[in-house]
C-alpha atoms as a PDB file:
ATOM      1  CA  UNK A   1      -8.147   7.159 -90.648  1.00  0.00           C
ATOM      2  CA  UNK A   2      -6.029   8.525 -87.520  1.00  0.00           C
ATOM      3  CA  UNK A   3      -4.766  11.917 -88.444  1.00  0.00           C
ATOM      4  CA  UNK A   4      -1.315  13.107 -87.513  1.00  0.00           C
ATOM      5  CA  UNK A   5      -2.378  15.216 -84.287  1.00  0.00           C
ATOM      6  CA  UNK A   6      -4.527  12.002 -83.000  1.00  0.00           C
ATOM      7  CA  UNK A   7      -1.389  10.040 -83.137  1.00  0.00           C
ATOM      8  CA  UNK A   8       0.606  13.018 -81.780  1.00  0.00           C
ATOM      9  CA  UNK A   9      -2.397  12.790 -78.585  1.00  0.00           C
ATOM     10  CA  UNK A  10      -1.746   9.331 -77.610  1.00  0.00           C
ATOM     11  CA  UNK A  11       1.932   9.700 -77.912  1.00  0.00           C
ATOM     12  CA  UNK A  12       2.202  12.531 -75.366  1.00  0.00           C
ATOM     13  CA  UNK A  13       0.000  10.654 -73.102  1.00  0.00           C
ATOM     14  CA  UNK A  14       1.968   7.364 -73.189  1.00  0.00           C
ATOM     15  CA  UNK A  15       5.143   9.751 -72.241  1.00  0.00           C
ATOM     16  CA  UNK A  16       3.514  11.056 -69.390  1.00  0.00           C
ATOM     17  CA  UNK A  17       2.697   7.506 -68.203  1.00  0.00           C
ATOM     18  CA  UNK A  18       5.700   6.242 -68.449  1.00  0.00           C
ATOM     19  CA  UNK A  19       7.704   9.089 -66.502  1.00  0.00           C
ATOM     20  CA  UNK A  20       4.945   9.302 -63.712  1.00  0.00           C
ATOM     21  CA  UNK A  21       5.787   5.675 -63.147  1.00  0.00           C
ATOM     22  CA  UNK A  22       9.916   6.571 -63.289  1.00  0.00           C
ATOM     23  CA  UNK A  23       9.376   9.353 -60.753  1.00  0.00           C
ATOM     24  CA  UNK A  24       7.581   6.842 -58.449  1.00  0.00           C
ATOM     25  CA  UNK A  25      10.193   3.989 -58.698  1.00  0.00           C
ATOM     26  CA  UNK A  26      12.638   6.697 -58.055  1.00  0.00           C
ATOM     27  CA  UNK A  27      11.156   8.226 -54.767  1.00  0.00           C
ATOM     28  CA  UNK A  28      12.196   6.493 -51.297  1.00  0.00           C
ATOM     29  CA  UNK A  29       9.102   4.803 -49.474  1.00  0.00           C
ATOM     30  CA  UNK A  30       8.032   6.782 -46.679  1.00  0.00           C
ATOM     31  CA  UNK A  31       8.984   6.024 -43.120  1.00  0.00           C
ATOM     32  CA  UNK A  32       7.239   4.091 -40.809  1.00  0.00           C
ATOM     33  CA  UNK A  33       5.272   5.697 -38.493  1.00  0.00           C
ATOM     34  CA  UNK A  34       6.960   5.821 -34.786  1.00  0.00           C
ATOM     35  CA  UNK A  35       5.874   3.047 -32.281  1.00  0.00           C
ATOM     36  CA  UNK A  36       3.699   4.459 -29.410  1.00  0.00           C
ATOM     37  CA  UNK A  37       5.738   5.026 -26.049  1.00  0.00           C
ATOM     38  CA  UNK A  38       5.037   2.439 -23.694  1.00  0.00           C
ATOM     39  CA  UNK A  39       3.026   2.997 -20.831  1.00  0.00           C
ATOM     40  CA  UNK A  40       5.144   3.264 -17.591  1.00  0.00           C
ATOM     41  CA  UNK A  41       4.951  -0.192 -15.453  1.00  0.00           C
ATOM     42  CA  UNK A  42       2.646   0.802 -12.416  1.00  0.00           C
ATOM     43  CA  UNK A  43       4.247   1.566  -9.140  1.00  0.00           C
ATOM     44  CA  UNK A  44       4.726  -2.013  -6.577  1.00  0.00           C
ATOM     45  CA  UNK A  45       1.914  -1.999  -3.765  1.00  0.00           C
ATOM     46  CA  UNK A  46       3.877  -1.252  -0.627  1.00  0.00           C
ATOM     47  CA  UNK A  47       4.936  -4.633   1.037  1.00  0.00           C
ATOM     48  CA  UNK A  48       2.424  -5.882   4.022  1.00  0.00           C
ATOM     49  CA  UNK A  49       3.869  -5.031   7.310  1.00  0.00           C
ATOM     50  CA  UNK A  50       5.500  -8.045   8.495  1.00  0.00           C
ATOM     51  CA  UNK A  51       4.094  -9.674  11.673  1.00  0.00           C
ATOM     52  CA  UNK A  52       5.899  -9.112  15.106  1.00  0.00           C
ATOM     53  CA  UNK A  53       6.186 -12.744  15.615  1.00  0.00           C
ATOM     54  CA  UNK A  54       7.486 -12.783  12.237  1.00  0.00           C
ATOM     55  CA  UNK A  55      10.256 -10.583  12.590  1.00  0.00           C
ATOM     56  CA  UNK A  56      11.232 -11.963  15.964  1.00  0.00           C
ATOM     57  CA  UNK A  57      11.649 -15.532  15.117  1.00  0.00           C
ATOM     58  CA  UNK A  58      13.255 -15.179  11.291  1.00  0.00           C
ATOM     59  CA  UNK A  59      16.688 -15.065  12.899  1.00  0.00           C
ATOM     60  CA  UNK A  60      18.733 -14.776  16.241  1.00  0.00           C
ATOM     61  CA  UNK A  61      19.115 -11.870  18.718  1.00  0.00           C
ATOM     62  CA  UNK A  62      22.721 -11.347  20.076  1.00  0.00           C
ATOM     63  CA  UNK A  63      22.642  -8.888  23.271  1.00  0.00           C
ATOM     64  CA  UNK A  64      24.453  -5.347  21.925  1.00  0.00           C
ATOM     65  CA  UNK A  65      23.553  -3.664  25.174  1.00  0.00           C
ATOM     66  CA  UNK A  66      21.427  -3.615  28.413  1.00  0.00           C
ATOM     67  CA  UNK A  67      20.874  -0.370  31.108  1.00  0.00           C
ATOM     68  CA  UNK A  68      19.359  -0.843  34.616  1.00  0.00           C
ATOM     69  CA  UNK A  69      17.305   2.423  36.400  1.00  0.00           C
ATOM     70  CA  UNK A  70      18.202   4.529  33.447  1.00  0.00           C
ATOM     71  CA  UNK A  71      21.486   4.231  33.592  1.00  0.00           C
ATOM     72  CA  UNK A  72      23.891   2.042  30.773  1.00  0.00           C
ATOM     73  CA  UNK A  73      25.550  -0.831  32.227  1.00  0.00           C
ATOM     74  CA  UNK A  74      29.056  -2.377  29.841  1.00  0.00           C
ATOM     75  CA  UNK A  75      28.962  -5.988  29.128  1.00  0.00           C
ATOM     76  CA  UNK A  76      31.231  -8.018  30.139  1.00  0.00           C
ATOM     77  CA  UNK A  77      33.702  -9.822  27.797  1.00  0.00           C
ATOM     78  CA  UNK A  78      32.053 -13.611  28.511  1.00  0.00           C
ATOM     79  CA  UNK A  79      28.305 -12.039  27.871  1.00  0.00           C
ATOM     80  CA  UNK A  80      28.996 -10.702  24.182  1.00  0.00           C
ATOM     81  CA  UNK A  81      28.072 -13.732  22.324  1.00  0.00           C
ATOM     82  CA  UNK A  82      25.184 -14.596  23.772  1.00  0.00           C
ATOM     83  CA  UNK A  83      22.225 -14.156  21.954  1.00  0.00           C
ATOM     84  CA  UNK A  84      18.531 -15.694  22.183  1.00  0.00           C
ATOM     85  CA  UNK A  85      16.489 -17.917  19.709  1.00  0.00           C
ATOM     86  CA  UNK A  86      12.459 -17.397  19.465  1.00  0.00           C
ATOM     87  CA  UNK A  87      11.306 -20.645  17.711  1.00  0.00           C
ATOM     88  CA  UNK A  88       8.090 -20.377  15.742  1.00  0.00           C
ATOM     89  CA  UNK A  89       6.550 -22.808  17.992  1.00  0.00           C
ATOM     90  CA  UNK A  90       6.555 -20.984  21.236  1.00  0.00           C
ATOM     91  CA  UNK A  91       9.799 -21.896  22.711  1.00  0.00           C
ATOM     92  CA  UNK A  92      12.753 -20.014  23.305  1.00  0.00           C
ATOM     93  CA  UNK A  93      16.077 -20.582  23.883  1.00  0.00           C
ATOM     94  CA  UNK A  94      19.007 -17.965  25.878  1.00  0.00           C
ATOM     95  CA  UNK A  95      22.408 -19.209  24.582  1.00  0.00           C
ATOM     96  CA  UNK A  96      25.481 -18.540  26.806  1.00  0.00           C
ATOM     97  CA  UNK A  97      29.088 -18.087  25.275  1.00  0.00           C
ATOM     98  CA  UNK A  98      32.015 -18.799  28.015  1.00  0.00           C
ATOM     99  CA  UNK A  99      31.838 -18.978  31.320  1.00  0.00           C
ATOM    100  CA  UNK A 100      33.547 -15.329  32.867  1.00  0.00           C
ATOM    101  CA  UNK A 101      36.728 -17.203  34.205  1.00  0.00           C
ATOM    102  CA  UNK A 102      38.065 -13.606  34.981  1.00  0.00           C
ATOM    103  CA  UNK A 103      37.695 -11.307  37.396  1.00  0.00           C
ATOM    104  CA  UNK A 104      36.146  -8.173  37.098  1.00  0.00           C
ATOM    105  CA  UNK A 105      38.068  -5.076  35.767  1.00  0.00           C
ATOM    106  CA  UNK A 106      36.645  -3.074  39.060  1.00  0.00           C
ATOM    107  CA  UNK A 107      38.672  -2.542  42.246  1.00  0.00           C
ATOM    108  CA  UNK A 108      37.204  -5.237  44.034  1.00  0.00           C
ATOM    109  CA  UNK A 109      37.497  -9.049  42.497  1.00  0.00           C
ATOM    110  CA  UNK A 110      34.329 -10.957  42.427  1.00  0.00           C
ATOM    111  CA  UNK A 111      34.033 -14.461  41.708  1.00  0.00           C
ATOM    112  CA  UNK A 112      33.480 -15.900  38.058  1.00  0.00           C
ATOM    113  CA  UNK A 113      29.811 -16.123  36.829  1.00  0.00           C
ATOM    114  CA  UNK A 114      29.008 -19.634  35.768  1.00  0.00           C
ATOM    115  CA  UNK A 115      26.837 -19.073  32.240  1.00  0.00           C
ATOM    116  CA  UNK A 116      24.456 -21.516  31.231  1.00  0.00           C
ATOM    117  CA  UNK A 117      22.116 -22.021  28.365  1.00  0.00           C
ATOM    118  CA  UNK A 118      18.354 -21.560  29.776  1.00  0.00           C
ATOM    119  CA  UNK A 119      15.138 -23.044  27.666  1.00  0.00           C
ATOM    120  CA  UNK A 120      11.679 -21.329  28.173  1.00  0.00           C
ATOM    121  CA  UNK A 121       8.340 -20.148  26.461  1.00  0.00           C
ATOM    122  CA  UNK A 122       7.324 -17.008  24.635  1.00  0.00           C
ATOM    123  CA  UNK A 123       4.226 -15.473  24.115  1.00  0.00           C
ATOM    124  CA  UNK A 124       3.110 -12.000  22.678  1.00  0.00           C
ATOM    125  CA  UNK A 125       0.016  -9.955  23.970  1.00  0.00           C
ATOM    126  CA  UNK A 126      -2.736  -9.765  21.347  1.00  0.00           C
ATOM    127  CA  UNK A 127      -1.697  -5.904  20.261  1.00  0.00           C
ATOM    128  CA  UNK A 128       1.910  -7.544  19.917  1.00  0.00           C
ATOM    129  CA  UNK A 129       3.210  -4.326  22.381  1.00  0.00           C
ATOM    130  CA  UNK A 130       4.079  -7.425  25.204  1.00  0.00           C
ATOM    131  CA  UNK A 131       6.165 -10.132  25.248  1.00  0.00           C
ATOM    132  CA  UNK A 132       6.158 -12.984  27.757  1.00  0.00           C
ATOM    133  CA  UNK A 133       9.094 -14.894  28.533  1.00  0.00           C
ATOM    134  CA  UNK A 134       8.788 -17.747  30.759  1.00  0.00           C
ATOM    135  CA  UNK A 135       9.953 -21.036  32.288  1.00  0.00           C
ATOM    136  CA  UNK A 136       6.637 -23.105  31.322  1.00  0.00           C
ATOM    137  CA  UNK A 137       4.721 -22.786  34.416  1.00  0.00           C
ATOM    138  CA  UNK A 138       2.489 -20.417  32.930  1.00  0.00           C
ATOM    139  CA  UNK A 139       4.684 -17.393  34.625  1.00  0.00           C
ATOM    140  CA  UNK A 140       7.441 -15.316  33.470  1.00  0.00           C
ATOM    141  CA  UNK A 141       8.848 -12.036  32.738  1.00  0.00           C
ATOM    142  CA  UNK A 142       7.297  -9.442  30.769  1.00  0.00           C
ATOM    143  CA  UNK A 143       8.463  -6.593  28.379  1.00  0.00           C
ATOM    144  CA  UNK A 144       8.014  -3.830  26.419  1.00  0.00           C
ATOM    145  CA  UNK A 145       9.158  -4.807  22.851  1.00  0.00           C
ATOM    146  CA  UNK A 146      10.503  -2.916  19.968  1.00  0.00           C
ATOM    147  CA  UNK A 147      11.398  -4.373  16.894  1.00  0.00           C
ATOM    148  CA  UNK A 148      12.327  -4.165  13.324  1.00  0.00           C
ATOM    149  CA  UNK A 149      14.276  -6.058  10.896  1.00  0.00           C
ATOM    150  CA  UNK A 150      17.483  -5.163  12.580  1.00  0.00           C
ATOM    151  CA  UNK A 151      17.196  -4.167  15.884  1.00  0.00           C
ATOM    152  CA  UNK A 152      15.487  -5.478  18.885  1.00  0.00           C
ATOM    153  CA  UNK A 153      14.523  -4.101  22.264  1.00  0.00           C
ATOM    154  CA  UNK A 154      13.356  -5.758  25.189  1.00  0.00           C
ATOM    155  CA  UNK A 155      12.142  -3.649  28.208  1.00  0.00           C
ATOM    156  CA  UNK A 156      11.538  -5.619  31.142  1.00  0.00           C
ATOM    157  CA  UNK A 157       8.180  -3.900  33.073  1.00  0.00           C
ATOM    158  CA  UNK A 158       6.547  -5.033  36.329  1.00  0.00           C
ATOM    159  CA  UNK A 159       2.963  -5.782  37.312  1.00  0.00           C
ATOM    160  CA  UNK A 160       2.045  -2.149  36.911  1.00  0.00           C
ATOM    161  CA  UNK A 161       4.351  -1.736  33.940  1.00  0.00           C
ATOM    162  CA  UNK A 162       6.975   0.275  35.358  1.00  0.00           C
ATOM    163  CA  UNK A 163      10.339  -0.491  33.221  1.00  0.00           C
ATOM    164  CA  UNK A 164      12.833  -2.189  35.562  1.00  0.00           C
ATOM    165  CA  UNK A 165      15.885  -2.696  32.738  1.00  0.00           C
ATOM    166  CA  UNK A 166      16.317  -2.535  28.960  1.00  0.00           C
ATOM    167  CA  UNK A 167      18.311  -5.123  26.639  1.00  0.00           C
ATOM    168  CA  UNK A 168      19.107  -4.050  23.433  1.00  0.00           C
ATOM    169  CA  UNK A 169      19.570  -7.027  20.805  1.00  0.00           C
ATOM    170  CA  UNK A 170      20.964  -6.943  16.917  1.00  0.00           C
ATOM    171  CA  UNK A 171      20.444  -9.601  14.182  1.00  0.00           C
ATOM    172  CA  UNK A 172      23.172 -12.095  15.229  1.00  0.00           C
ATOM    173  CA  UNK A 173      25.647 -13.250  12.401  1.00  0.00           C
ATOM    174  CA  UNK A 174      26.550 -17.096  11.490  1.00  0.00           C
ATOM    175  CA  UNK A 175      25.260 -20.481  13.110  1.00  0.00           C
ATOM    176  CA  UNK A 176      22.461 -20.653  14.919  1.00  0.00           C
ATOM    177  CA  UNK A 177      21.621 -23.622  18.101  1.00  0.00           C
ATOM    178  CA  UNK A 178      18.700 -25.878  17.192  1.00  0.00           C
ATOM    179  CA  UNK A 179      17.820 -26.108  20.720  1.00  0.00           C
ATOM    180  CA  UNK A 180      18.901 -25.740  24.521  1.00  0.00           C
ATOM    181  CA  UNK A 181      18.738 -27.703  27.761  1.00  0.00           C
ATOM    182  CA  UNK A 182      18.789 -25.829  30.954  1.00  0.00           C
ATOM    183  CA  UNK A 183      19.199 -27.658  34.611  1.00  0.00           C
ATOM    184  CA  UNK A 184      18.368 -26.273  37.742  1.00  0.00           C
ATOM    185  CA  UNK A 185      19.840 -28.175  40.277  1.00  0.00           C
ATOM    186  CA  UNK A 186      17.741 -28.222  43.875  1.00  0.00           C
ATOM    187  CA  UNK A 187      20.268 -30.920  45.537  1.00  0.00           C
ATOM    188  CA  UNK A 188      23.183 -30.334  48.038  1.00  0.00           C
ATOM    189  CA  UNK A 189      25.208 -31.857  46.073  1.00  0.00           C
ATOM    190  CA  UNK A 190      26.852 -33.865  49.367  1.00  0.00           C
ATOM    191  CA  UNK A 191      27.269 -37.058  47.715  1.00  0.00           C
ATOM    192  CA  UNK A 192      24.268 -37.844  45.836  1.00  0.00           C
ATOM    193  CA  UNK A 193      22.125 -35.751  43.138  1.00  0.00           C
ATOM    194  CA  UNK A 194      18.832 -35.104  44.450  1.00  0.00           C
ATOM    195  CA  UNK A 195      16.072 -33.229  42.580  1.00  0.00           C
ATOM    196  CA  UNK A 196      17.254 -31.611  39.313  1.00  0.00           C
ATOM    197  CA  UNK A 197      14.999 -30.265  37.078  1.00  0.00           C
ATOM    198  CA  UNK A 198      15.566 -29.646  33.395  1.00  0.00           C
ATOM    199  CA  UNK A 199      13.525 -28.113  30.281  1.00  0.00           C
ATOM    200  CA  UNK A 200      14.538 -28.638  26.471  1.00  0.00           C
ATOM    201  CA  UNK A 201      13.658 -25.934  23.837  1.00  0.00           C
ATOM    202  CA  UNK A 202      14.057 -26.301  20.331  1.00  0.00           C
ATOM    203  CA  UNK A 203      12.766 -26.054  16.718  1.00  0.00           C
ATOM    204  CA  UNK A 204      11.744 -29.174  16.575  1.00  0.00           C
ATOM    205  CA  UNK A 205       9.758 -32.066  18.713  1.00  0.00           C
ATOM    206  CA  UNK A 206      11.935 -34.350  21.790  1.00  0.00           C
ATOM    207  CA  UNK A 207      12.290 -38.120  20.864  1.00  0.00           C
ATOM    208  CA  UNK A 208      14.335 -38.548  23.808  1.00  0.00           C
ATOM    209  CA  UNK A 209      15.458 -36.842  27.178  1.00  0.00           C
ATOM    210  CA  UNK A 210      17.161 -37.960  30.365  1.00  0.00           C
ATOM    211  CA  UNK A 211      20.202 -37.510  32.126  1.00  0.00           C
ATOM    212  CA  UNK A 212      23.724 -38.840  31.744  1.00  0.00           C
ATOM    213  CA  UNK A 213      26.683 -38.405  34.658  1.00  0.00           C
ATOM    214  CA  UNK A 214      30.404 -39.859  35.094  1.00  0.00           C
ATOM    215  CA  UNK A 215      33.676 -39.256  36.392  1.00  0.00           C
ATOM    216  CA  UNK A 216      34.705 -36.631  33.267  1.00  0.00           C
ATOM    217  CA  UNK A 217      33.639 -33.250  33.064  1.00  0.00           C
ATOM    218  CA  UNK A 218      30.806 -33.465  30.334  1.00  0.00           C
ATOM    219  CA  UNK A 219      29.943 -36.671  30.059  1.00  0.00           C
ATOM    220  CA  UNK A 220      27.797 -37.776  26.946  1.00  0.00           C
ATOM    221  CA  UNK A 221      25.212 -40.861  26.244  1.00  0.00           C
ATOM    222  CA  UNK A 222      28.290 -42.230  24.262  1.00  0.00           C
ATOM    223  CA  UNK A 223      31.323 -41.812  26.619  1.00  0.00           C
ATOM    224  CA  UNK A 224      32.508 -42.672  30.378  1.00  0.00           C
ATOM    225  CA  UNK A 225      29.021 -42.229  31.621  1.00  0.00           C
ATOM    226  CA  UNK A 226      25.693 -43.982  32.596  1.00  0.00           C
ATOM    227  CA  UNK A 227      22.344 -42.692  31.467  1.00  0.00           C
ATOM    228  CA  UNK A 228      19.120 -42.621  32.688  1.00  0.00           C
ATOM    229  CA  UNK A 229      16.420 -42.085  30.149  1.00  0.00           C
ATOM    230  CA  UNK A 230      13.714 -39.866  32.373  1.00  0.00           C
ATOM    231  CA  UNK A 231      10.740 -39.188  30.460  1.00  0.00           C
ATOM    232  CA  UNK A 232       8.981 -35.891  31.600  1.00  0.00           C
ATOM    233  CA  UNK A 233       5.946 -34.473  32.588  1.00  0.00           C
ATOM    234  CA  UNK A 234       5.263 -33.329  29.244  1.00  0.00           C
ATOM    235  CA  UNK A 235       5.407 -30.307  27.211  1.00  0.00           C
ATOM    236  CA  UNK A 236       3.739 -26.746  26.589  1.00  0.00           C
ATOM    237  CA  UNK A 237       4.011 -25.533  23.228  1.00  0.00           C
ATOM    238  CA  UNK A 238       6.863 -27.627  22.830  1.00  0.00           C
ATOM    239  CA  UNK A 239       9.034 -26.966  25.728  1.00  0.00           C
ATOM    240  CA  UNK A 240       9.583 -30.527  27.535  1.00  0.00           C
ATOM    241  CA  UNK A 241      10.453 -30.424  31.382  1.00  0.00           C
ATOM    242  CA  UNK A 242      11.855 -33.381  32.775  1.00  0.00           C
ATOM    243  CA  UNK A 243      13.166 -34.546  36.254  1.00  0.00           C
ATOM    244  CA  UNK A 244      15.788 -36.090  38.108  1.00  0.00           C
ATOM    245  CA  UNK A 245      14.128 -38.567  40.778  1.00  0.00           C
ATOM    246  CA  UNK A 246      14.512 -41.353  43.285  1.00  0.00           C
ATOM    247  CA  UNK A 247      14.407 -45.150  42.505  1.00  0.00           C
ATOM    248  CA  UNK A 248      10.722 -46.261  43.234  1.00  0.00           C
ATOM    249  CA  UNK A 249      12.309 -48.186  46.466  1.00  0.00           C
ATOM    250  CA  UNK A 250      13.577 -44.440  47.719  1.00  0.00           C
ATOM    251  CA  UNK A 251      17.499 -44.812  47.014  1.00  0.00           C
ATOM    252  CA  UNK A 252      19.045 -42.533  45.130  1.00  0.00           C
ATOM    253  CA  UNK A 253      19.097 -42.923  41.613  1.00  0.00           C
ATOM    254  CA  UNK A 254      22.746 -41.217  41.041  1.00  0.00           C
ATOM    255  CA  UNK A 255      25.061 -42.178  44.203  1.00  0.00           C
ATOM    256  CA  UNK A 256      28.547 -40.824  44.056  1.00  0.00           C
ATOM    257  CA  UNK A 257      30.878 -43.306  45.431  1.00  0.00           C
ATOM    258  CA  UNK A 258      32.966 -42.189  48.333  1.00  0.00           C
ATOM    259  CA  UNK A 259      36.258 -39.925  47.755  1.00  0.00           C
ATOM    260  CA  UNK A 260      34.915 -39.633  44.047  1.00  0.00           C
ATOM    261  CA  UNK A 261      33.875 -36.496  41.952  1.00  0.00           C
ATOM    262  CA  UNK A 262      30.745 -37.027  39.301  1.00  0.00           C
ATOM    263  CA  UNK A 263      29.494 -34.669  36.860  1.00  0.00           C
ATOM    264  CA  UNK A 264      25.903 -34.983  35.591  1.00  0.00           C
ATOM    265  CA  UNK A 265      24.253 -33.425  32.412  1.00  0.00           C
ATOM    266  CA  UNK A 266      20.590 -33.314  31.399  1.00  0.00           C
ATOM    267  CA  UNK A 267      20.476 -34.110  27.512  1.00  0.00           C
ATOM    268  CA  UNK A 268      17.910 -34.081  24.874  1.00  0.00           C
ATOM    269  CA  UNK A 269      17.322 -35.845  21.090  1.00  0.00           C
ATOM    270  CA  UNK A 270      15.385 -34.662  18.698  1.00  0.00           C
ATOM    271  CA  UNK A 271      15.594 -34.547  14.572  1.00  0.00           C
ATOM    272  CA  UNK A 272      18.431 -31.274  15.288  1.00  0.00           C
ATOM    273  CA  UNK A 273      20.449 -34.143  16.965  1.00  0.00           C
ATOM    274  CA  UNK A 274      21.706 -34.451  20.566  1.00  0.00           C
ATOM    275  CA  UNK A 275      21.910 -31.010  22.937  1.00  0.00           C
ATOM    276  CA  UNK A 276      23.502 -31.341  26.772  1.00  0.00           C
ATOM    277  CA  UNK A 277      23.157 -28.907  29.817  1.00  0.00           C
ATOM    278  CA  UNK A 278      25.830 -27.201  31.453  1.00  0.00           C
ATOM    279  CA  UNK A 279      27.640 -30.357  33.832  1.00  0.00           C
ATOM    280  CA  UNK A 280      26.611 -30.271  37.875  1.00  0.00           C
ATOM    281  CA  UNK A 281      29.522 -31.300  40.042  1.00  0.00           C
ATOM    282  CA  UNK A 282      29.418 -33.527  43.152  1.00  0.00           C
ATOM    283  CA  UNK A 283      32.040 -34.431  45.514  1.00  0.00           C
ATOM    284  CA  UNK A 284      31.881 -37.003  47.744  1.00  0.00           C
ATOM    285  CA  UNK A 285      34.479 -36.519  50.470  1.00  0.00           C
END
């Protein structure tokens, strides 16, 4: 038989029980433990130096300033929008704004410079420290360059690389031409066009060049002209050079008729669309 203190044992220890379990129920859990501090992202790798060729054919150059001996020479009004084009595929383009109808600010008047769009090759030496701008005869002018993203410098330098001028180019802003046709004309212009040469530069490949010539001032394939479709010689890296000739009997091919005035242009097609020359003038008095 339990006896009064045995009962009084299991009492006490059921009233312990209980308030442990109270005291627990009462306490607030403990807090989470903080998350660890993430790691700091690494540092980008430096971006590779972009190529030379790169950088000079990712946009257009307008001409900021040029100097000649060492000393700084102003443009002129008509020569601040033009600017050249380095295509990717080795041609080049120099685009002309408006012809200088003006005469010079300077004491004495000179007579207006007729601009015109010219169409060439480039090429860069293998250190990328020379740049090689010619007609495609394998020829042409070389220079120093400096560039970066936005600012370009062309030194011109002679066979023993003494600088002759500078031209100074910056990143030019808005549309840029998809090609250029340049004519040289070799004829006297006395009532017939004789030789004319011409060379088409662009972005993309010639499907068609020849020459076109009327009585208006620029004539066109489409409008108060005739045309001549004159397949070339060919191409070098793209650049197509084509030429005006005589009918295989040994007339001329483009006869002005007397007391008349035609204009001829050299044109190009290609996937950019139709580009023209600057128009040649004869008069046949």
């Amino acid at each position: 038989m339990k006896t009064p203190s045995t009962f009084l044992f299991f009492l006490i220890v059921a009233w312990l029980a209980a308030f442990s379990s109270c005291k627990k129920k009462d306490e607030p859990a403990p807090a989470p433990e903080p998350a660890p501090a993430p790691e700091p992202a690494p540092a980008p790798a430096p971006a590779a130096p972009t190529p030379v060729d790169g950088l000079l054919t990712y946009r257009a150059w307008q001409i900021s300033s040029w100097s000649s001996g060492g000393a700084p020479q102003n443009l002129e009004k008509y020569q601040e929008d033009d600017y050249r084009v380095f295509y990717a595929n080795g041609t080049c383009a120099f685009i002309t704004g408006e012809d200088d109808t003006k005469d010079s600010t300077s004491a004495q008047p000179r007579k207006p410079i007729k601009q015109q769009n010219d169409a060439g090759t480039w090429a860069l030496s293998g250190d990328h420290t020379i740049l090689t701008i010619g007609g495609g005869s394998g020829s042409g002018t070389r220079y120093k360059i400096g560039i970066s993203k936005d600012k370009l410098a062309l030194t011109a330098i002679d066979a023993n690389d003494k600088p002759l001028s500078v031209s100074r180019y910056k990143p030019k802003e808005g549309e840029i031409a998809g090609g250029a046709v340049s004519l040289n004309d070799d004829s006297d212009k006395r009532g017939s066009f004789g030789s004319v040469n011409a060379r088409f530069a662009s972005s993309a490949p010639a499907t068609e060049w020849g020459f076109c010539w009327g009585d208006v001032k620029d004539p066109s394939i489409e409008r108060n002209s005739k045309t001549t479709e004159e397949i070339g010689t060919g191409s070098l890296k793209g650049l197509v050079g084509f030429v005006l000739t005589n009918n295989s009997d040994g007339t001329e091919k483009i006869k002005v008729p007397s007391k008349a005035t035609y204009y001829l242009r050299a044109y190009a097609k290609n996937s950019r669309g139709t580009f023209y020359s600057t128009s040649l003038k004869c008069t046949n008095n």
